[in-house]
N, C-alpha and C. Protein backbone atom coordinates (compact mmCIF):
# COMPACT_ATOMS: atom_id res chain seq x y z
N UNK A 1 88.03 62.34 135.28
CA UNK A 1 87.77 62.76 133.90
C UNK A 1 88.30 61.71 132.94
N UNK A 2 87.35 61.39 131.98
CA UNK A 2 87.76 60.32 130.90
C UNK A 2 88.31 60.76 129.53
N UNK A 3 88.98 60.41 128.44
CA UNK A 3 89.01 61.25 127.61
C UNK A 3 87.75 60.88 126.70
N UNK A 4 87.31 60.03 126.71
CA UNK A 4 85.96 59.41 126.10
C UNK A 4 84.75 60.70 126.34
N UNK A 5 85.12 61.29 127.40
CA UNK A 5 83.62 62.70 127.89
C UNK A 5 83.97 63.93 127.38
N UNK A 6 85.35 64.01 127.06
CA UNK A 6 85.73 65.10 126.12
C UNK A 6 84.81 66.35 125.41
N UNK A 7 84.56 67.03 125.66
CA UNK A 7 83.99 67.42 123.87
C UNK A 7 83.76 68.80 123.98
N UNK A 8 83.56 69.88 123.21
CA UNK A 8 84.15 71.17 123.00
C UNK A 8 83.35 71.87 123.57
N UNK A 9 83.54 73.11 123.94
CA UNK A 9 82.60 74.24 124.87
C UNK A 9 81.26 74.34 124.23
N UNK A 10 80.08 74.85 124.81
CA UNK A 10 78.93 75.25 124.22
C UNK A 10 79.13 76.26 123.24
N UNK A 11 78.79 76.26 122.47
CA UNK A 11 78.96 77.50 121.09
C UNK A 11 80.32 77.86 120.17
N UNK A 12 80.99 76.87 120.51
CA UNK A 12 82.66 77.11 120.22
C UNK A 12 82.45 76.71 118.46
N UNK A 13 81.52 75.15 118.49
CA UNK A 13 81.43 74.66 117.03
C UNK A 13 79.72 74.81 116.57
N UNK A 14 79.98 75.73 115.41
CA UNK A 14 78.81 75.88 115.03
C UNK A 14 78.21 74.95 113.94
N UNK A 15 77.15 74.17 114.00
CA UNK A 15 77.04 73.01 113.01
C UNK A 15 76.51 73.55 111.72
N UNK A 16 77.05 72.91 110.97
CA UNK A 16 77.59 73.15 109.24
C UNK A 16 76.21 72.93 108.59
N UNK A 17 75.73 74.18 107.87
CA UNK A 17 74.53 73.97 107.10
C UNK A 17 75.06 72.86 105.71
N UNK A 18 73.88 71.92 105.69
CA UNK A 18 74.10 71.29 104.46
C UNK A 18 73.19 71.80 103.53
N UNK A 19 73.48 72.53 102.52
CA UNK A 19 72.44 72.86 101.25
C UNK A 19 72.16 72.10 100.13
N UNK A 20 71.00 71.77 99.25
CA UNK A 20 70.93 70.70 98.48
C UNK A 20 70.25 69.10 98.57
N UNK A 21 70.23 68.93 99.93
CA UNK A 21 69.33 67.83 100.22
C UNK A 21 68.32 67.79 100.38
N UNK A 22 67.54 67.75 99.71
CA UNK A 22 65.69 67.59 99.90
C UNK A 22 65.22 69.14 100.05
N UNK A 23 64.05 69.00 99.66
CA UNK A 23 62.92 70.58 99.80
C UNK A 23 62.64 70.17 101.06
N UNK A 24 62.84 68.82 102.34
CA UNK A 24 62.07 69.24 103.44
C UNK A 24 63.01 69.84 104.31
N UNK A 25 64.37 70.38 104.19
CA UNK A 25 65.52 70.86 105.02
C UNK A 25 65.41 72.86 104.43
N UNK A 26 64.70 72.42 103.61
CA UNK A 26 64.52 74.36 103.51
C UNK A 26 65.34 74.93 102.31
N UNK A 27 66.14 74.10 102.30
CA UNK A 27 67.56 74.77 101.33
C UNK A 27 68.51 73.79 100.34
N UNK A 28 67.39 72.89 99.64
CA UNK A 28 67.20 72.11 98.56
C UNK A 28 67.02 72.79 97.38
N UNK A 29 67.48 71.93 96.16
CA UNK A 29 67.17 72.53 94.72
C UNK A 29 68.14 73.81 94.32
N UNK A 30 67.50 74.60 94.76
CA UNK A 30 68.64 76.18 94.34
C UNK A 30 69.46 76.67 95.58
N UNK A 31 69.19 75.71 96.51
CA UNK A 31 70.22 76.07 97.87
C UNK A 31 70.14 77.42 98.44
N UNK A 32 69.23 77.66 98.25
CA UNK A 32 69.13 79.31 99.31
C UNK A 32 69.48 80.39 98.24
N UNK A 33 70.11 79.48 96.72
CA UNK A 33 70.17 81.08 95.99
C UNK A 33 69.12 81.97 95.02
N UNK A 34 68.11 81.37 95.28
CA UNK A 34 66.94 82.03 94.38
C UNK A 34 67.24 81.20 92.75
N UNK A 35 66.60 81.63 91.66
CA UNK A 35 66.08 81.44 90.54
C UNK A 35 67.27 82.60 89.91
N UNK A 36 67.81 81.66 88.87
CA UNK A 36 68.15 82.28 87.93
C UNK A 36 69.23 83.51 88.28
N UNK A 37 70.13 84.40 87.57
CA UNK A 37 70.58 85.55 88.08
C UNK A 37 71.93 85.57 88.18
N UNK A 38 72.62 86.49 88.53
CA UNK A 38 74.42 86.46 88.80
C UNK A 38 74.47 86.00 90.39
N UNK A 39 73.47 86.47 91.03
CA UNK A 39 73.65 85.55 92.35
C UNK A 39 72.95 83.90 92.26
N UNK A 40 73.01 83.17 91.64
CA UNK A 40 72.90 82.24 91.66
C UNK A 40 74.00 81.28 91.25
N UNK A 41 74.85 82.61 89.81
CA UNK A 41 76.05 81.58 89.52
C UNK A 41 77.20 81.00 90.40
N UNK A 42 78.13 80.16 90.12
CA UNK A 42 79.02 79.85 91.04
C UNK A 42 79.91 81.15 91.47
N UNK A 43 80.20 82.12 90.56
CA UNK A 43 81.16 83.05 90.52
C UNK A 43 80.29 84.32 90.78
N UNK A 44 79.74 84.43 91.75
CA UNK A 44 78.74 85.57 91.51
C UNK A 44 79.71 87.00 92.07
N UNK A 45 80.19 87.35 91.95
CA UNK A 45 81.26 88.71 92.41
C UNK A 45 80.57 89.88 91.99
N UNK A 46 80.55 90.46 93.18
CA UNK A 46 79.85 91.79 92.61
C UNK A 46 80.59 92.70 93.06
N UNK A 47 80.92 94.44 92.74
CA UNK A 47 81.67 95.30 93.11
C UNK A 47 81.07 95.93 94.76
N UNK A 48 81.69 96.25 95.45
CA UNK A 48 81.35 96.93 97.15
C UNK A 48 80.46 98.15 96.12
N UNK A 49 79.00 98.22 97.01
CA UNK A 49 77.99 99.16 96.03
C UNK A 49 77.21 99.13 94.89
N UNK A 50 77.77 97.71 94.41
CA UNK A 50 77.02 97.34 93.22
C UNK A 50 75.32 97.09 93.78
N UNK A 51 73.88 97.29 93.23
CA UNK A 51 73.37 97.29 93.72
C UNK A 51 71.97 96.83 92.52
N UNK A 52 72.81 95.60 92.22
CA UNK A 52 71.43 94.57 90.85
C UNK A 52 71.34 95.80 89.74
N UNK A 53 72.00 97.06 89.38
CA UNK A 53 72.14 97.73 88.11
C UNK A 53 71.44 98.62 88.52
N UNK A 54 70.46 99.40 89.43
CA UNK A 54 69.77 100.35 89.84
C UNK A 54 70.56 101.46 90.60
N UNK A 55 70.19 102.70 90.44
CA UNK A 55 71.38 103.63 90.61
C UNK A 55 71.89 103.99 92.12
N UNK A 56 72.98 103.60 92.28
CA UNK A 56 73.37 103.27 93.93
C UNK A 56 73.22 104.03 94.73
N UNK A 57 73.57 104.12 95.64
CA UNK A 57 73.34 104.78 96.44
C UNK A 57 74.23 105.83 96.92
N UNK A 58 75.90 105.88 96.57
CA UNK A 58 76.57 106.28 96.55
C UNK A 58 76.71 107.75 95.38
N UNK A 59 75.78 107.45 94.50
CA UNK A 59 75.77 108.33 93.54
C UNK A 59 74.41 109.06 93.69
N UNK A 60 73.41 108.32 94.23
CA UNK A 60 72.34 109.30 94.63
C UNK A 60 72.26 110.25 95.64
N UNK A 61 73.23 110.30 96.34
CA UNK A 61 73.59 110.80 97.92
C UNK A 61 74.29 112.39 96.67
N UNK A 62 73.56 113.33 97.49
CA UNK A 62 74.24 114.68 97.03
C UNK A 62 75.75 115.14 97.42
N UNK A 63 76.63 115.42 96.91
CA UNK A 63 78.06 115.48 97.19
C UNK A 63 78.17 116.86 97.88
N UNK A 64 79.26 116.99 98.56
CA UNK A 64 79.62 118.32 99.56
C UNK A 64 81.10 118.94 99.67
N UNK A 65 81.64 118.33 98.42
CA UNK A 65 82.69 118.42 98.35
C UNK A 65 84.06 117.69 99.82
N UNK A 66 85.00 118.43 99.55
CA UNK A 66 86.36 118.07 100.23
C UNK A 66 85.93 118.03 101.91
N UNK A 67 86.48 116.66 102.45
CA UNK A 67 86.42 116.91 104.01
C UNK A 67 88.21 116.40 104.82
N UNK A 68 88.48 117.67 105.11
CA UNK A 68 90.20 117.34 105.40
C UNK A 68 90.18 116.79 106.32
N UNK A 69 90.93 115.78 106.86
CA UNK A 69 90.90 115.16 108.04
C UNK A 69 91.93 116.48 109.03
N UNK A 70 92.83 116.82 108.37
CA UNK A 70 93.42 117.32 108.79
C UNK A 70 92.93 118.94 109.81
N UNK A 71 92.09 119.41 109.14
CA UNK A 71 91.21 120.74 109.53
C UNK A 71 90.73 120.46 111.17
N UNK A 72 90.76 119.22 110.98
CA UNK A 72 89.93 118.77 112.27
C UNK A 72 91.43 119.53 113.46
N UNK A 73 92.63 119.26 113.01
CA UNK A 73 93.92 119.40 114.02
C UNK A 73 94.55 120.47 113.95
N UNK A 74 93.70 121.52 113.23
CA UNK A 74 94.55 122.57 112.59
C UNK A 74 93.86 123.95 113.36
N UNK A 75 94.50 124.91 113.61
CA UNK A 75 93.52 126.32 114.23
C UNK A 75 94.74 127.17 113.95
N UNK A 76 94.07 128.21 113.76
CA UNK A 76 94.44 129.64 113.25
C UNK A 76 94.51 130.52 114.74
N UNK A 77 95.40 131.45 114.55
CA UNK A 77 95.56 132.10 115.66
C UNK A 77 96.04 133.92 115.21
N UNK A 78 94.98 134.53 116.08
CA UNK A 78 95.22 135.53 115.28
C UNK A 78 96.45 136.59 115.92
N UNK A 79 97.32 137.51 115.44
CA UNK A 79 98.20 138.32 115.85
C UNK A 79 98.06 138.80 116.90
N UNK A 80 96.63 139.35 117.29
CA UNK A 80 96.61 140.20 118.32
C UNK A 80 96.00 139.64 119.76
N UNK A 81 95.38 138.44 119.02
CA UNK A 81 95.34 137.22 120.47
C UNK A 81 96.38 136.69 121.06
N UNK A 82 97.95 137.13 120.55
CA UNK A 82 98.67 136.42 120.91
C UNK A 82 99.17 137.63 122.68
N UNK A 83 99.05 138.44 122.14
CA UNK A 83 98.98 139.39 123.87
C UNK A 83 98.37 139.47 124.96
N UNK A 84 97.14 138.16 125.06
CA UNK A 84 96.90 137.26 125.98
C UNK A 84 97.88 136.41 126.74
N UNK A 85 99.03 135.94 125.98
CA UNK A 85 99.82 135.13 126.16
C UNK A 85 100.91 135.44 127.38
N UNK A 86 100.94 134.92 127.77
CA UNK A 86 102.19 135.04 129.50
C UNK A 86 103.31 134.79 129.12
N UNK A 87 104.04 135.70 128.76
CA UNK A 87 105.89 135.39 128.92
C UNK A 87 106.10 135.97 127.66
N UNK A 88 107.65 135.88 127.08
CA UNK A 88 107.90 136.20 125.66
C UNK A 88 108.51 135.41 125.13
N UNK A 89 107.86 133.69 125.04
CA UNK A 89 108.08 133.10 124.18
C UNK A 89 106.94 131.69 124.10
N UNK A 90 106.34 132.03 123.26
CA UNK A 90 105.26 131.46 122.84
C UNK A 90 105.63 130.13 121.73
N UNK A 91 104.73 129.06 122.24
CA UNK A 91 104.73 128.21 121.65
C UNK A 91 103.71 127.28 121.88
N UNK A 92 103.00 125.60 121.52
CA UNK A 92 102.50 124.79 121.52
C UNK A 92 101.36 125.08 122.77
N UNK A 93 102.45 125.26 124.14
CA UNK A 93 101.91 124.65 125.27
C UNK A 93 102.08 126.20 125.93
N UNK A 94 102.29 127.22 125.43
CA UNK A 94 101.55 129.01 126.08
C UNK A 94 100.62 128.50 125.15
N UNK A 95 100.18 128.50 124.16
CA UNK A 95 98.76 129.03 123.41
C UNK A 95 97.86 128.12 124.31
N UNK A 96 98.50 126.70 125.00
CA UNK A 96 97.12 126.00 125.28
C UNK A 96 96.92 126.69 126.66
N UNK A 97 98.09 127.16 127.58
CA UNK A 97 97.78 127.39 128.74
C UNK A 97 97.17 128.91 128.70
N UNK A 98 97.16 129.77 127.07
CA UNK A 98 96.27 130.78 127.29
C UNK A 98 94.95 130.53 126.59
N UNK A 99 94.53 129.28 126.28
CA UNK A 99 93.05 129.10 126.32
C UNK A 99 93.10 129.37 124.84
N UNK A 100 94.19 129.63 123.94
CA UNK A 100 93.53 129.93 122.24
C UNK A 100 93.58 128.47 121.31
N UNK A 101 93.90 127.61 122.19
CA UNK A 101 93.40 126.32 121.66
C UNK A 101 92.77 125.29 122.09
N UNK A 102 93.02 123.92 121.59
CA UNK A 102 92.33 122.65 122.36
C UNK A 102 93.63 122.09 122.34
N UNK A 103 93.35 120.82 123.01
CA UNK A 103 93.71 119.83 123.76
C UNK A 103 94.35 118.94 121.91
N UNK A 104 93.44 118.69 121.13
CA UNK A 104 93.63 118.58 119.32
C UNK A 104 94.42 119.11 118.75
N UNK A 105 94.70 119.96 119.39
CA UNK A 105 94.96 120.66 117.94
C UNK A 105 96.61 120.54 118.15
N UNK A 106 96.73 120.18 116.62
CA UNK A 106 98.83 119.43 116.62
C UNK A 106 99.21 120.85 115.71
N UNK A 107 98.54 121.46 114.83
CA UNK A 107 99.30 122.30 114.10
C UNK A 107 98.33 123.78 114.34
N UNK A 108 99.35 124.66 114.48
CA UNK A 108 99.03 126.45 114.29
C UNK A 108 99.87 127.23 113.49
N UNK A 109 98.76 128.18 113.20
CA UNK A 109 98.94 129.20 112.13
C UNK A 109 98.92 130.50 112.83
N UNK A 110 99.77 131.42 112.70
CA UNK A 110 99.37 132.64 113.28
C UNK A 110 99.46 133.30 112.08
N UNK A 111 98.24 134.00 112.30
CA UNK A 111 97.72 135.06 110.92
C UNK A 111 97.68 136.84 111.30
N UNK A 112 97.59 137.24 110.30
CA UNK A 112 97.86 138.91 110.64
C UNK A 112 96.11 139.30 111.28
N UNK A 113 96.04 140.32 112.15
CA UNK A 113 94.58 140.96 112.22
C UNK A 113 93.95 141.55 110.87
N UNK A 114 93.00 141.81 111.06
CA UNK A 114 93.03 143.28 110.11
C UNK A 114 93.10 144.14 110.89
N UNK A 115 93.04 144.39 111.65
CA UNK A 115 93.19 145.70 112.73
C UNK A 115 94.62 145.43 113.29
N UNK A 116 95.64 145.30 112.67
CA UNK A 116 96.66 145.04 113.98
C UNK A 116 97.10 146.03 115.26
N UNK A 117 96.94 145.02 116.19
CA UNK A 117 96.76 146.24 117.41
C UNK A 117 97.72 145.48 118.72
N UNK A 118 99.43 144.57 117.82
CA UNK A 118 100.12 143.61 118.78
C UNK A 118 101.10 144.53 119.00
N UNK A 119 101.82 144.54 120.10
CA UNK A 119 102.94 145.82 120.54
C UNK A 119 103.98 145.21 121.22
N UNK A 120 104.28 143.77 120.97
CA UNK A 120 105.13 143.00 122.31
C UNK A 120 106.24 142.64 121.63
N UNK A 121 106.90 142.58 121.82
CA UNK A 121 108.32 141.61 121.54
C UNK A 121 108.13 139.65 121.94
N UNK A 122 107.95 139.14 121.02
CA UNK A 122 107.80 137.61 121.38
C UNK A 122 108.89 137.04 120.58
N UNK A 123 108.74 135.56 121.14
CA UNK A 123 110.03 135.60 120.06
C UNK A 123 108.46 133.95 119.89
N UNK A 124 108.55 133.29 118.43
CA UNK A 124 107.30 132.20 118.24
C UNK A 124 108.48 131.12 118.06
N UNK A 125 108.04 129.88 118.07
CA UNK A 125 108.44 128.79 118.37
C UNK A 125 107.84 127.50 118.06
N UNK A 126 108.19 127.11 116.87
CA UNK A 126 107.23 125.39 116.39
C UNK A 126 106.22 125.82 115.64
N UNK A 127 105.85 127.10 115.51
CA UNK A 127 104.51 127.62 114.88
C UNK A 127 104.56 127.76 113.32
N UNK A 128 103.41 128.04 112.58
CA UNK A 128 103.68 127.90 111.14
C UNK A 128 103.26 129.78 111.29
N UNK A 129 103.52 130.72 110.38
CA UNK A 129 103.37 131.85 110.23
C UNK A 129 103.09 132.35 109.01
N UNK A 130 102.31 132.96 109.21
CA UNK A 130 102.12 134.11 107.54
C UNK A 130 102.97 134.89 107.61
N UNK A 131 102.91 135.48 106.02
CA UNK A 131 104.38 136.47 105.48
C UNK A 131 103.86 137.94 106.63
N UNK A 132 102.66 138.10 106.29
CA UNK A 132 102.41 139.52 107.14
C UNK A 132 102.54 139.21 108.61
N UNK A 133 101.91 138.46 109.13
CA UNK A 133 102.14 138.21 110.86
C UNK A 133 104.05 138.23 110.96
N UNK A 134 104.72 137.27 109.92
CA UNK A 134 106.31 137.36 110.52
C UNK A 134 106.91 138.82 110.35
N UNK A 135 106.36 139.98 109.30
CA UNK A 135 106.99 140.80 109.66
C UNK A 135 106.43 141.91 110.36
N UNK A 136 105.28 141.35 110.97
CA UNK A 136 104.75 142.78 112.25
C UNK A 136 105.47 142.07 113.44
N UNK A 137 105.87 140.97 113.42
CA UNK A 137 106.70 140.68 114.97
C UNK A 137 108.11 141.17 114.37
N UNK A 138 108.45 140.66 113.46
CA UNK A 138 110.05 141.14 113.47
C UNK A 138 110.01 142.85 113.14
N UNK A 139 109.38 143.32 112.93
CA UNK A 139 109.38 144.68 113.08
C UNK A 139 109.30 145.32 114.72
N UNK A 140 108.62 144.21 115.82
CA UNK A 140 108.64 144.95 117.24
C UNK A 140 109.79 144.46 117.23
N UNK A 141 111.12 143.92 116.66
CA UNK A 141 111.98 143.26 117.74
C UNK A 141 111.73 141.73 117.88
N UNK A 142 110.95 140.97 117.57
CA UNK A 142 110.68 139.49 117.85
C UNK A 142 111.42 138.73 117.00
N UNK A 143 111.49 137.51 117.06
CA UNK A 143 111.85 136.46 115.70
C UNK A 143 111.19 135.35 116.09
N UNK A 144 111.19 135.02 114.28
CA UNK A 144 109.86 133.64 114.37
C UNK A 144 111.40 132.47 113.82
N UNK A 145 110.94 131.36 114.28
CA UNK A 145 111.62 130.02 114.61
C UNK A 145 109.77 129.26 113.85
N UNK A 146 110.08 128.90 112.93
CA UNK A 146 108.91 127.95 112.34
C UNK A 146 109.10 126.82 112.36
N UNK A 147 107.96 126.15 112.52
CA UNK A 147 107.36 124.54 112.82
C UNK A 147 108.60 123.77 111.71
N UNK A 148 108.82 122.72 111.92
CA UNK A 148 109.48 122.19 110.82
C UNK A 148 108.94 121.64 109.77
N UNK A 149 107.51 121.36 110.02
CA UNK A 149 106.89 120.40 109.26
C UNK A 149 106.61 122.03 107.80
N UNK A 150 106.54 122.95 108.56
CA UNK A 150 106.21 124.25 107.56
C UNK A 150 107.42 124.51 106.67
N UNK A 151 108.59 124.00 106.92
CA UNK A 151 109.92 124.40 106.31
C UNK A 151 109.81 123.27 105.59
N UNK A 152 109.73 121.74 105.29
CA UNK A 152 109.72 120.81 105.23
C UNK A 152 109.12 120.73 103.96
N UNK A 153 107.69 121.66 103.97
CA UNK A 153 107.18 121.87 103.01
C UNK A 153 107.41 122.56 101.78
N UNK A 154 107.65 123.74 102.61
CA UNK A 154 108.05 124.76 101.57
C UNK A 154 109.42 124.35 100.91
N UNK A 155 110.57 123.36 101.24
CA UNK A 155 111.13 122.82 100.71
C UNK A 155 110.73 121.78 99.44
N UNK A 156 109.91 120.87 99.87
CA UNK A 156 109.07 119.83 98.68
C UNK A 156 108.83 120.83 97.63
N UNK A 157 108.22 122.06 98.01
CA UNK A 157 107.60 123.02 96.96
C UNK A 157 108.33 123.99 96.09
N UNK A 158 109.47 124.18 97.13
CA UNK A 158 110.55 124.52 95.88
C UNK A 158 111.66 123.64 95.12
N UNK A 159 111.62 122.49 95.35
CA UNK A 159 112.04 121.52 94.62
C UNK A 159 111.42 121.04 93.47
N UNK A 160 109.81 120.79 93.40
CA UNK A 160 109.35 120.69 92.68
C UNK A 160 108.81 121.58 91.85
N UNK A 161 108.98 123.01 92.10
CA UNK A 161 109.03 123.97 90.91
C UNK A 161 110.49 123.86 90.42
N UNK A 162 111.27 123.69 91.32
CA UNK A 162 112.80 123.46 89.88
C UNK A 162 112.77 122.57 89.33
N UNK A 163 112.11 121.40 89.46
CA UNK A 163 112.51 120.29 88.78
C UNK A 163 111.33 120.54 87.34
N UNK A 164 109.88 121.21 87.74
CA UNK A 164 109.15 121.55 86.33
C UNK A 164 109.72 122.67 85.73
N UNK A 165 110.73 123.38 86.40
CA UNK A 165 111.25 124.50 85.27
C UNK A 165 112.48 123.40 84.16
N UNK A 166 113.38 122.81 84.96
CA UNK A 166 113.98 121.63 84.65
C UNK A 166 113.40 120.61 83.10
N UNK A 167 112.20 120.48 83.57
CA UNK A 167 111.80 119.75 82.46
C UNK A 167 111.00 120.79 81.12
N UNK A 168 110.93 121.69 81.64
CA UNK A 168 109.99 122.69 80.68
C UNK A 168 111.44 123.51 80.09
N UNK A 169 112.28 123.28 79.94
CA UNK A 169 113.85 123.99 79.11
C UNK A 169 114.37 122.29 78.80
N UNK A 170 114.14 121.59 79.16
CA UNK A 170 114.79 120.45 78.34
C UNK A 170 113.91 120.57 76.68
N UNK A 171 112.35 120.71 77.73
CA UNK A 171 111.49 120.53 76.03
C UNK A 171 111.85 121.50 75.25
N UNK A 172 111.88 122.78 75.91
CA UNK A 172 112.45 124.06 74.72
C UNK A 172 113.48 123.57 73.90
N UNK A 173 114.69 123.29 74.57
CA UNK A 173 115.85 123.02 74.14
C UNK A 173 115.95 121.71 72.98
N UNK A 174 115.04 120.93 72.91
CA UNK A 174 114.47 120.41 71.69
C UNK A 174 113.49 120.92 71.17
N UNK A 175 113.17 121.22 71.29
CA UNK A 175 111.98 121.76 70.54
C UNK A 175 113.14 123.24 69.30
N UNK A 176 114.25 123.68 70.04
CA UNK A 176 115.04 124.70 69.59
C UNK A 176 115.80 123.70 68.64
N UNK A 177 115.90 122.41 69.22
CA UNK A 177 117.20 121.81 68.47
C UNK A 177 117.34 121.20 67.02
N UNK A 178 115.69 120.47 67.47
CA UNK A 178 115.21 119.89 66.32
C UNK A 178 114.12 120.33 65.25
N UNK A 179 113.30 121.01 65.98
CA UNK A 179 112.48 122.26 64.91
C UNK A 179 111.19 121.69 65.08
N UNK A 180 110.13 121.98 64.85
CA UNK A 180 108.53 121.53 64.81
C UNK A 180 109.06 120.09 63.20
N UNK A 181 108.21 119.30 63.77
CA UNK A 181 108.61 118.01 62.75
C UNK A 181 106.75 117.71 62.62
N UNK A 182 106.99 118.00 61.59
CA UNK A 182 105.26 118.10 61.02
C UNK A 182 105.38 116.23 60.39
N UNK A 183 104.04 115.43 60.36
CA UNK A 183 104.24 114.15 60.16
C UNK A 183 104.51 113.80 58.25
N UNK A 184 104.97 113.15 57.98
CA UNK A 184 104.80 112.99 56.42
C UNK A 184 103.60 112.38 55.78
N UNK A 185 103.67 113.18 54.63
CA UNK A 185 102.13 112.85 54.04
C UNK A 185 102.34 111.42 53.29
N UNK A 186 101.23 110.85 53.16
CA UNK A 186 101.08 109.45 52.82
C UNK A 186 101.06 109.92 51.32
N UNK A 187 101.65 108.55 51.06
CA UNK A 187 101.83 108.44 49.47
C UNK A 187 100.32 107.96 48.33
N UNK A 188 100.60 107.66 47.24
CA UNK A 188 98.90 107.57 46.75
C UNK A 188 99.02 105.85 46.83
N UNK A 189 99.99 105.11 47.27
CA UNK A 189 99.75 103.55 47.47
C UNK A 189 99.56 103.42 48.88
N UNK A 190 99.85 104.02 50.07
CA UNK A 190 99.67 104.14 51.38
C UNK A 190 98.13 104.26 51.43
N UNK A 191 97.64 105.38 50.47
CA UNK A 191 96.36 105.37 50.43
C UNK A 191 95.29 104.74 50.41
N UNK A 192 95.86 103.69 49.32
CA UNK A 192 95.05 102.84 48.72
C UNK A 192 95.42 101.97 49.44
N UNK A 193 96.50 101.17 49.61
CA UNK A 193 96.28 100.01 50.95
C UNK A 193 95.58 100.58 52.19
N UNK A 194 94.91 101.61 52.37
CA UNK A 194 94.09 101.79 53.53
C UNK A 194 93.18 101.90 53.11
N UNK A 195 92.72 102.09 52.48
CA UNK A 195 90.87 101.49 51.56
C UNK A 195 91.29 100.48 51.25
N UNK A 196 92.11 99.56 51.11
CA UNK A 196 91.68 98.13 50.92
C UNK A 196 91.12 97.49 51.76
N UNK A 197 91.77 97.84 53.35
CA UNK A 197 91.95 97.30 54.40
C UNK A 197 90.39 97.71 55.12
C-alpha cells in the first residue's frame, strides 16, 4: 500500500454543488432560488408552518381539545373490583396479578362503586384514593397508606392556597391602610399642554 493510492470510502464525500456558473450546469443566474420573493433573499427565515401567507395547515386542521400524556398511564379501579384481589394487602403488583390492570399503567385510583357491594378488610398501599372509597375501607377495619406522589400533591396544593390567601390580606391590609386613592385631576395648563402636543 502506497500513501499516494489513498483516498476515502465510496460515498463518505459527497461532491459540493457549485451554484451560479453558467445556465449549462442547471443552477446559474438565480441558483436554484426562483425569481424574486423572501425565498430568494439572502436571509430568507421563515417560521416552522409558515406556509407563503396562505392559511396553514395547522389552523385548518379542526381542534379536539386536551390530549394527556399522562391518561395513557393512569386507570381507575373500582371498590368492589378490588375483592377479586388475593390476600389483604393490595398494591401495584396484586392489582396486576388480579388482571385489573396493564403492564402501563404507573398510577391508580381507587374509586367508590355506586353500588357498593366491598365487605373485606384490606389494608391499600402506593395507591391514590377517593374521599368516599377511603372511608368505606376504613369503616370495614382497613387503612389506606397513599401513593406519595398523591400526598406530594396535595401538599403543592395546600401551599399554594396559603400563599394566595397570604397575598389576598396583604392587599386588604393596604387597601385598609391607605384608603382607595382616586388619581388627581389635571389642572387647566396640564390641559392645554396636551392639546398642544
Amino acid at each position: 500500500m502506497r500513501l499516494d493510492s489513498l483516498q476515502p470510502g465510496a460515498g463518505s464525500h459527497r461532491k459540493h454543488v457549485r451554484v451560479g456558473r453558467g445556465i449549462g450546469s442547471g443552477l446559474g443566474k438565480t441558483c436554484g432560488r426562483g425569481v424574486k420573493g423572501s425565498g430568494a433573499r439572502k436571509s430568507a427565515h421563515k417560521r416552522p408552518g409558515f406556509e407563503g401567507g396562505q392559511m396553514p395547515m395547522k389552523i385548518r386542521l379542526p381542534k379536539f381539545g386536551f390530549w394527556s400524556q399522562k391518561a395513557e398511564l393512569t386507570a381507575e379501579v373500582k371498590l368492589n373490583d378490588l375483592g377479586r384481589v388475593e390476600g389483604d394487602v393490595i398494591d401495584m403488583k396484586a392489582l396486576l396479578a388480579a388482571r385489573l390492570i396493564t403492564k402501563k399503567i404507573k398510577f391508580v385510583k381507587v374509586v367508590l362503586s355506586k353500588v357498593p357491594n366491598f365487605s373485606k378488610k384490606v389494608t391499600l398501599k402506593g395507591l391514590a384514593v377517593t374521599r368516599g372509597a377511603k372511608a368505606a375501607i376504613e369503616a370495614l377495619g382497613g387503612s389506606v397508606e397513599e401513593a406519595e406522589y398523591t400526598v406530594a400533591a396535595k401538599t403543592r396544593r395546600d401551599e399554594s392556597l396559603r400563599r394566595s390567601k397570604l397575598k389576598q390580606q396583604a392587599r386588604l391590609d393596604k387597601l385598609n391602610a391607605e384608603g382607595i386613592k382616586k388619581p388627581a385631576k389635571k389642572t387647566a395648563e396640564q390641559k392645554a399642554q396636551k392639546k398642544a402636543r
